[in-house]
C-alpha atoms as a PDB file:
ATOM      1  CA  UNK A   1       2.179 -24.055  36.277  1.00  0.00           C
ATOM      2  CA  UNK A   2       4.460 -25.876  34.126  1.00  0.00           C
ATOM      3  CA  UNK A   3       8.265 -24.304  34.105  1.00  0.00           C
ATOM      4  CA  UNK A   4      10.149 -25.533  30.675  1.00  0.00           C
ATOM      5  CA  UNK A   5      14.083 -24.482  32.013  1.00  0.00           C
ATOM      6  CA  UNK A   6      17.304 -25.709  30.040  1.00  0.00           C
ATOM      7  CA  UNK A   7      17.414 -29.287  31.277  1.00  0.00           C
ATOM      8  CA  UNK A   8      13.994 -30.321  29.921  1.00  0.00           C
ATOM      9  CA  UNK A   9      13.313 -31.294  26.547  1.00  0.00           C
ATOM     10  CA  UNK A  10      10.849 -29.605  24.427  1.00  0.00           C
ATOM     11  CA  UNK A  11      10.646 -25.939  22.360  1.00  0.00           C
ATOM     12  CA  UNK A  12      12.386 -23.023  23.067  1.00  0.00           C
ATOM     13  CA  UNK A  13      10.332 -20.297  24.480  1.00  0.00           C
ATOM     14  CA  UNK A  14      11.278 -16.987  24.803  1.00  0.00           C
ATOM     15  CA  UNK A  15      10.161 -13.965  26.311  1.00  0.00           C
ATOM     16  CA  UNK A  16      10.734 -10.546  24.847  1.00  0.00           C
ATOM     17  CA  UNK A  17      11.075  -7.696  27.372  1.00  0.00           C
ATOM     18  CA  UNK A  18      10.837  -3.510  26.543  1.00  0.00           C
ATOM     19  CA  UNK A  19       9.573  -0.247  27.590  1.00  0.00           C
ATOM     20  CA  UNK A  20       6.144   1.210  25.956  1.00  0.00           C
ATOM     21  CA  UNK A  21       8.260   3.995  24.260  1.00  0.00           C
ATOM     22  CA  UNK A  22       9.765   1.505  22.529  1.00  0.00           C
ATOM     23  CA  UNK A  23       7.065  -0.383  21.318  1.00  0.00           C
ATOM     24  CA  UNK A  24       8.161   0.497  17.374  1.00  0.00           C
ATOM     25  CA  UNK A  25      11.623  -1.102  17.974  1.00  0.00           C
ATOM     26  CA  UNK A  26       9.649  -3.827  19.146  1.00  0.00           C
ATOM     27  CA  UNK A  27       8.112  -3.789  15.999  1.00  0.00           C
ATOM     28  CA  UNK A  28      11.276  -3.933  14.103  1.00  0.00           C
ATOM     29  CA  UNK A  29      12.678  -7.251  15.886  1.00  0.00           C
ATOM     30  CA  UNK A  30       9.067  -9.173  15.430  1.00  0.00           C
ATOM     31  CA  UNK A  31      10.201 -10.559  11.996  1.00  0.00           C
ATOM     32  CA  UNK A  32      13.908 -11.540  13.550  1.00  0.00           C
ATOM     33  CA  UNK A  33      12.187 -14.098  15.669  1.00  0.00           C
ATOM     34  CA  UNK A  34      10.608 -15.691  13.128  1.00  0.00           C
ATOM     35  CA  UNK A  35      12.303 -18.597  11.672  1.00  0.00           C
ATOM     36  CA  UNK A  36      11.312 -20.835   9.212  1.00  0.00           C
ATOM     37  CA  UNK A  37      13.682 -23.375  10.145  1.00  0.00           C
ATOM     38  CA  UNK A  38      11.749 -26.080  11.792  1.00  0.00           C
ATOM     39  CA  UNK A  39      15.243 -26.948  13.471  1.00  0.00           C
ATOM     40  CA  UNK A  40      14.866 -23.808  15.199  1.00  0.00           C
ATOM     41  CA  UNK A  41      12.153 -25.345  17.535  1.00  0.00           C
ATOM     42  CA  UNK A  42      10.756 -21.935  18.787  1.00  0.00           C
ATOM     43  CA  UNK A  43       7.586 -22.918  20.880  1.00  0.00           C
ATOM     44  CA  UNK A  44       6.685 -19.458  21.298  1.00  0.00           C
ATOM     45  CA  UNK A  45       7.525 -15.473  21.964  1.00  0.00           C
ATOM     46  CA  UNK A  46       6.268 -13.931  24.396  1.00  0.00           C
ATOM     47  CA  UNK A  47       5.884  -9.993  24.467  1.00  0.00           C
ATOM     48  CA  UNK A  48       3.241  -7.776  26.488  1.00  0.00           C
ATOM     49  CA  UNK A  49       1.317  -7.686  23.424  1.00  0.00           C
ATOM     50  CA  UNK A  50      -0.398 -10.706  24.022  1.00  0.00           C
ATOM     51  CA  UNK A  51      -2.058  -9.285  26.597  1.00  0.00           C
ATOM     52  CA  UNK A  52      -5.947  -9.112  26.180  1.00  0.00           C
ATOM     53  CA  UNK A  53      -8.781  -7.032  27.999  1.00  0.00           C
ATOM     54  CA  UNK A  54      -9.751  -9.039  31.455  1.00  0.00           C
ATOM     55  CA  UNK A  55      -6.227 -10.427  31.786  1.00  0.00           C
ATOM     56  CA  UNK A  56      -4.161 -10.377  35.051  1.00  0.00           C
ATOM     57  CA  UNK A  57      -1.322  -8.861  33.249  1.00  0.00           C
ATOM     58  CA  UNK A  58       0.753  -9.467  35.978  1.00  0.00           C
ATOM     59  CA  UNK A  59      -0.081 -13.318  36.592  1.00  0.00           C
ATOM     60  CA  UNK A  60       0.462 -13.548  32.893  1.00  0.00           C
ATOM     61  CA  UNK A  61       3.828 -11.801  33.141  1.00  0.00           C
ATOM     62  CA  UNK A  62       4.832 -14.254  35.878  1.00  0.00           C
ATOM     63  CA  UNK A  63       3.846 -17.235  33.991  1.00  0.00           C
ATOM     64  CA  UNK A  64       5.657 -16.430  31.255  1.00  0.00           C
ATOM     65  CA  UNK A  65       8.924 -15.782  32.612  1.00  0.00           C
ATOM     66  CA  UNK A  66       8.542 -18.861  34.315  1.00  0.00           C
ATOM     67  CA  UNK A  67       8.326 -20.678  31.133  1.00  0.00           C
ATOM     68  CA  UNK A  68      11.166 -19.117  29.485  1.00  0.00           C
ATOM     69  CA  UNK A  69      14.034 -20.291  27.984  1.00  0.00           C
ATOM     70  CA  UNK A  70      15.496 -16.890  26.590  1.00  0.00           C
ATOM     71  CA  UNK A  71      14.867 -13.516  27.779  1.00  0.00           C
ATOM     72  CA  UNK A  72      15.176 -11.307  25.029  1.00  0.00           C
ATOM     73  CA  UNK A  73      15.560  -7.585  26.481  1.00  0.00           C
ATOM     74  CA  UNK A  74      15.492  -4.395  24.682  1.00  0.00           C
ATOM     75  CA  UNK A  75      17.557  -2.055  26.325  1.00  0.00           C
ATOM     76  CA  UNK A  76      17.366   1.639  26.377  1.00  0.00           C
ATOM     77  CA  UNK A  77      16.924   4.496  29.004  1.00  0.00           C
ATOM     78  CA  UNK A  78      13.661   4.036  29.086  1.00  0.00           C
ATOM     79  CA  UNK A  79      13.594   0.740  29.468  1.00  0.00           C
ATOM     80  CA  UNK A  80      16.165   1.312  32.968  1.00  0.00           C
ATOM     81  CA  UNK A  81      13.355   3.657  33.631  1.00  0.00           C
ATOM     82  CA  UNK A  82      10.983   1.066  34.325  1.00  0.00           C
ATOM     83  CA  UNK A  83      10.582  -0.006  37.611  1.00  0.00           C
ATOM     84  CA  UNK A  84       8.773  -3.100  36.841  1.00  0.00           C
ATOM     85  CA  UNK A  85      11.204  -4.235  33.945  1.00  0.00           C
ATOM     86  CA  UNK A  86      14.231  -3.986  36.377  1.00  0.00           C
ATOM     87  CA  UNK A  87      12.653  -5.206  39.390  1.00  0.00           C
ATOM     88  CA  UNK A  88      10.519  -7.641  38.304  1.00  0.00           C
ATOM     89  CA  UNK A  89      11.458  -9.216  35.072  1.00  0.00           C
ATOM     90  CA  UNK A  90      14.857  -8.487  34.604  1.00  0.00           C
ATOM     91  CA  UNK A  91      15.329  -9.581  38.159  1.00  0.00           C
ATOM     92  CA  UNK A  92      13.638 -12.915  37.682  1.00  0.00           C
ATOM     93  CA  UNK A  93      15.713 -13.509  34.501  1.00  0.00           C
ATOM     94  CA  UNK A  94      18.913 -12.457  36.475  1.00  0.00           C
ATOM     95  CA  UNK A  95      17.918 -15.255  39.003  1.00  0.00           C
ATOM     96  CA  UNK A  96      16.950 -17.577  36.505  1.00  0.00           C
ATOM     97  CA  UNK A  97      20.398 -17.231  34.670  1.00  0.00           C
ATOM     98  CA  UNK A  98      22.278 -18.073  37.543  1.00  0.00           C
ATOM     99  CA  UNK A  99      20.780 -21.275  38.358  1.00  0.00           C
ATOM    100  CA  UNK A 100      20.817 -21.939  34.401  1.00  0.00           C
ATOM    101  CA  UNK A 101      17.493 -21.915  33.209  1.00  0.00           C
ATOM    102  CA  UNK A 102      17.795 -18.759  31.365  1.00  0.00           C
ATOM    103  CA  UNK A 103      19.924 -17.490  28.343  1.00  0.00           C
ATOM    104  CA  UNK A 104      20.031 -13.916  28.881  1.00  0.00           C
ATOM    105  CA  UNK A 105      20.537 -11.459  25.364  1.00  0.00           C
ATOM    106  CA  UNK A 106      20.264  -7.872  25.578  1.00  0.00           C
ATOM    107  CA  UNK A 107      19.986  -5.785  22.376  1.00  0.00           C
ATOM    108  CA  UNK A 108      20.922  -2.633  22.664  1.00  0.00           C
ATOM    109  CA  UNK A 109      18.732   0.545  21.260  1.00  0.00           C
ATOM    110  CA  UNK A 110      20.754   3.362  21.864  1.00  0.00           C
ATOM    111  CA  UNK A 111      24.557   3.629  22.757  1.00  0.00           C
ATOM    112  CA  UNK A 112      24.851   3.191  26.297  1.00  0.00           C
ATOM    113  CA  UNK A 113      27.785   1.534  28.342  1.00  0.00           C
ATOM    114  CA  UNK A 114      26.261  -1.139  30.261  1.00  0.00           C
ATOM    115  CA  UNK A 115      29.262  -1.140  32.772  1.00  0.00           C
ATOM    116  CA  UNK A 116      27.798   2.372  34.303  1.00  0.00           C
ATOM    117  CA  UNK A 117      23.929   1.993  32.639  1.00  0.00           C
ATOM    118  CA  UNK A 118      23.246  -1.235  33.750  1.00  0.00           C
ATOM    119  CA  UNK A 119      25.660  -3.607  35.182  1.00  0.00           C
ATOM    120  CA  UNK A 120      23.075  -6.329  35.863  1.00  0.00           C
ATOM    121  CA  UNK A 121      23.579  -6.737  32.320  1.00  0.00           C
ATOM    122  CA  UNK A 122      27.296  -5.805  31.949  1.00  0.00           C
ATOM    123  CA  UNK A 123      28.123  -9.277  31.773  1.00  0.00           C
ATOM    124  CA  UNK A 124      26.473 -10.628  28.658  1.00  0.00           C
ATOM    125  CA  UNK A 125      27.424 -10.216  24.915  1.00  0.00           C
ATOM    126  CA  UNK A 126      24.998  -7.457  23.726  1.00  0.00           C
ATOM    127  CA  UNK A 127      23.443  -7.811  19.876  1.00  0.00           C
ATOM    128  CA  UNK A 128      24.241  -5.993  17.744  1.00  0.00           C
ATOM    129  CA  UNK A 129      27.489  -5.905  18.117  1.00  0.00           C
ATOM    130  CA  UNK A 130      30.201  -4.543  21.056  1.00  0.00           C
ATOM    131  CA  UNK A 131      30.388  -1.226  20.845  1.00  0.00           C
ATOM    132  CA  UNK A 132      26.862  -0.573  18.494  1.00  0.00           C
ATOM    133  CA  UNK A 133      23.545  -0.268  18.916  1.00  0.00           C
ATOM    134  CA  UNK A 134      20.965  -0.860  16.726  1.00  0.00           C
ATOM    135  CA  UNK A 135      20.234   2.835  16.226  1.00  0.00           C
ATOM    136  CA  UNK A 136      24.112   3.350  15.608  1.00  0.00           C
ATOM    137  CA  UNK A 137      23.200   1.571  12.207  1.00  0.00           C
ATOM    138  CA  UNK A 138      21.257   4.354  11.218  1.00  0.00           C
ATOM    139  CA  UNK A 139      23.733   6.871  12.005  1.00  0.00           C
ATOM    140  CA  UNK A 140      26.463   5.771  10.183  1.00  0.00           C
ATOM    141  CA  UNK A 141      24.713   6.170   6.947  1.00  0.00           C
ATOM    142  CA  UNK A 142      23.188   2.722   6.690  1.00  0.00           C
ATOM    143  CA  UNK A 143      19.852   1.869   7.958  1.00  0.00           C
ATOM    144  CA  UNK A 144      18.530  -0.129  11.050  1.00  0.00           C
ATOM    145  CA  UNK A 145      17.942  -3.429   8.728  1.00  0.00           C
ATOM    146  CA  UNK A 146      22.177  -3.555   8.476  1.00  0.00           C
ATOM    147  CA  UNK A 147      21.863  -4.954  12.008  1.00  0.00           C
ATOM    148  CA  UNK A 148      18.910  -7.298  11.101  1.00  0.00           C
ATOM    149  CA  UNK A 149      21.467 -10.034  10.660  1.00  0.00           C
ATOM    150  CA  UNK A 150      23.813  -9.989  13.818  1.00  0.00           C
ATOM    151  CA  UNK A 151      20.790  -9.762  15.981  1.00  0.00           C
ATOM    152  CA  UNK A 152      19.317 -12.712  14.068  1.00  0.00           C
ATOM    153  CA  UNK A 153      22.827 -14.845  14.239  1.00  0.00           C
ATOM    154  CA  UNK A 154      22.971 -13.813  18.129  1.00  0.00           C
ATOM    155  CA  UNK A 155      19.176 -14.685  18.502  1.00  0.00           C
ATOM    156  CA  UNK A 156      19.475 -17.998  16.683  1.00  0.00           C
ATOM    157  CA  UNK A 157      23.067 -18.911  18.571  1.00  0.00           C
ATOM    158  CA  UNK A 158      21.142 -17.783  22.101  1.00  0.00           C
ATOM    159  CA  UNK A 159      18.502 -20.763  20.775  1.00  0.00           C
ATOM    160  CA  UNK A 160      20.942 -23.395  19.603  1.00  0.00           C
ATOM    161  CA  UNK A 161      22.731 -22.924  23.144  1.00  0.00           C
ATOM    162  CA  UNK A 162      19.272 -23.761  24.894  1.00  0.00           C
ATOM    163  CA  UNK A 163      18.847 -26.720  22.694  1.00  0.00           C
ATOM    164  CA  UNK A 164      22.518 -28.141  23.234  1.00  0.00           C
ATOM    165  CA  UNK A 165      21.191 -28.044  27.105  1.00  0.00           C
ATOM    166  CA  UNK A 166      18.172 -30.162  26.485  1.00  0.00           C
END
């Protein structure tokens, strides 16, 4: 198993990390991580949804979030619910970020303070915005496209810092 970490050259990969339940805001962040840039230099994102019938989802999991350059996590109470996404992935990331493999960029669902929530996480600049969530943008009268473009900024500045690394 090849790892790709910040010191190597190559494509960014990233690796995009949510609860089931949330599988439509999922759907909502797909087109963010498209860019059309080729200076972007996305290799690939990963998501759960690759995986196919026969796979060892967790083998796959692993070797994914071994190859990862940006972990990409979609954070809600249901997604603290999940025993696997906290011990597992977010865990790996956590690990990962420390030794400086990882770029670590939560976007937050619902408004939750990640100082009580989640302080694994309390440390890193959440997308949207400090003090809104994506859902907030619905709220306030506007819809949850308003936010498309601070999460895309914070997604695309989470890349450029990987590729200042390499």
């Amino acid at each position: 198993m090849r790892q790709l970490n910040l010191l190597g050259p190559g494509p960014v990969k990233l690796f995009v990390s949510y609860s089931h339940i949330n599988a439509a805001w999922f759907q909502k962040l797909r087109p963010l991580l498209k860019f059309r840039n080729p200076s972007a230099n996305i290799a690939h994102v990963w998501h759960d949804q690759e995986l196919r019938a026969g796979d060892r989802w967790h083998d796959e999991i692993q070797t994914a979030l071994e190859r990862m350059d940006v972990f990409v996590c979609l954070v809600s109470y249901e997604f603290l619910d999940s025993d696997y996404i906290m011990d597992i992935e977010l865990k790996h990331a956590l690990a990962q970020e420390q030794k400086g493999k990882v770029v670590i960029v939560p976007i937050l669902l619902y408004d939750m303070n990640l100082k009580d929530d989640c302080p694994e996480l309390n440390a890193f600049n959440p997308l949207p915005a400090w003090n809104k969530c994506w859902r907030n943008y619905e709220k306030d009268g506007g819809h949850y496209q308003d936010a498309h473009q601070p999460i895309r900024k914070g997604l695309q500045d989470a890349i450029n810092k990987v590729k200042a690394k390499h």
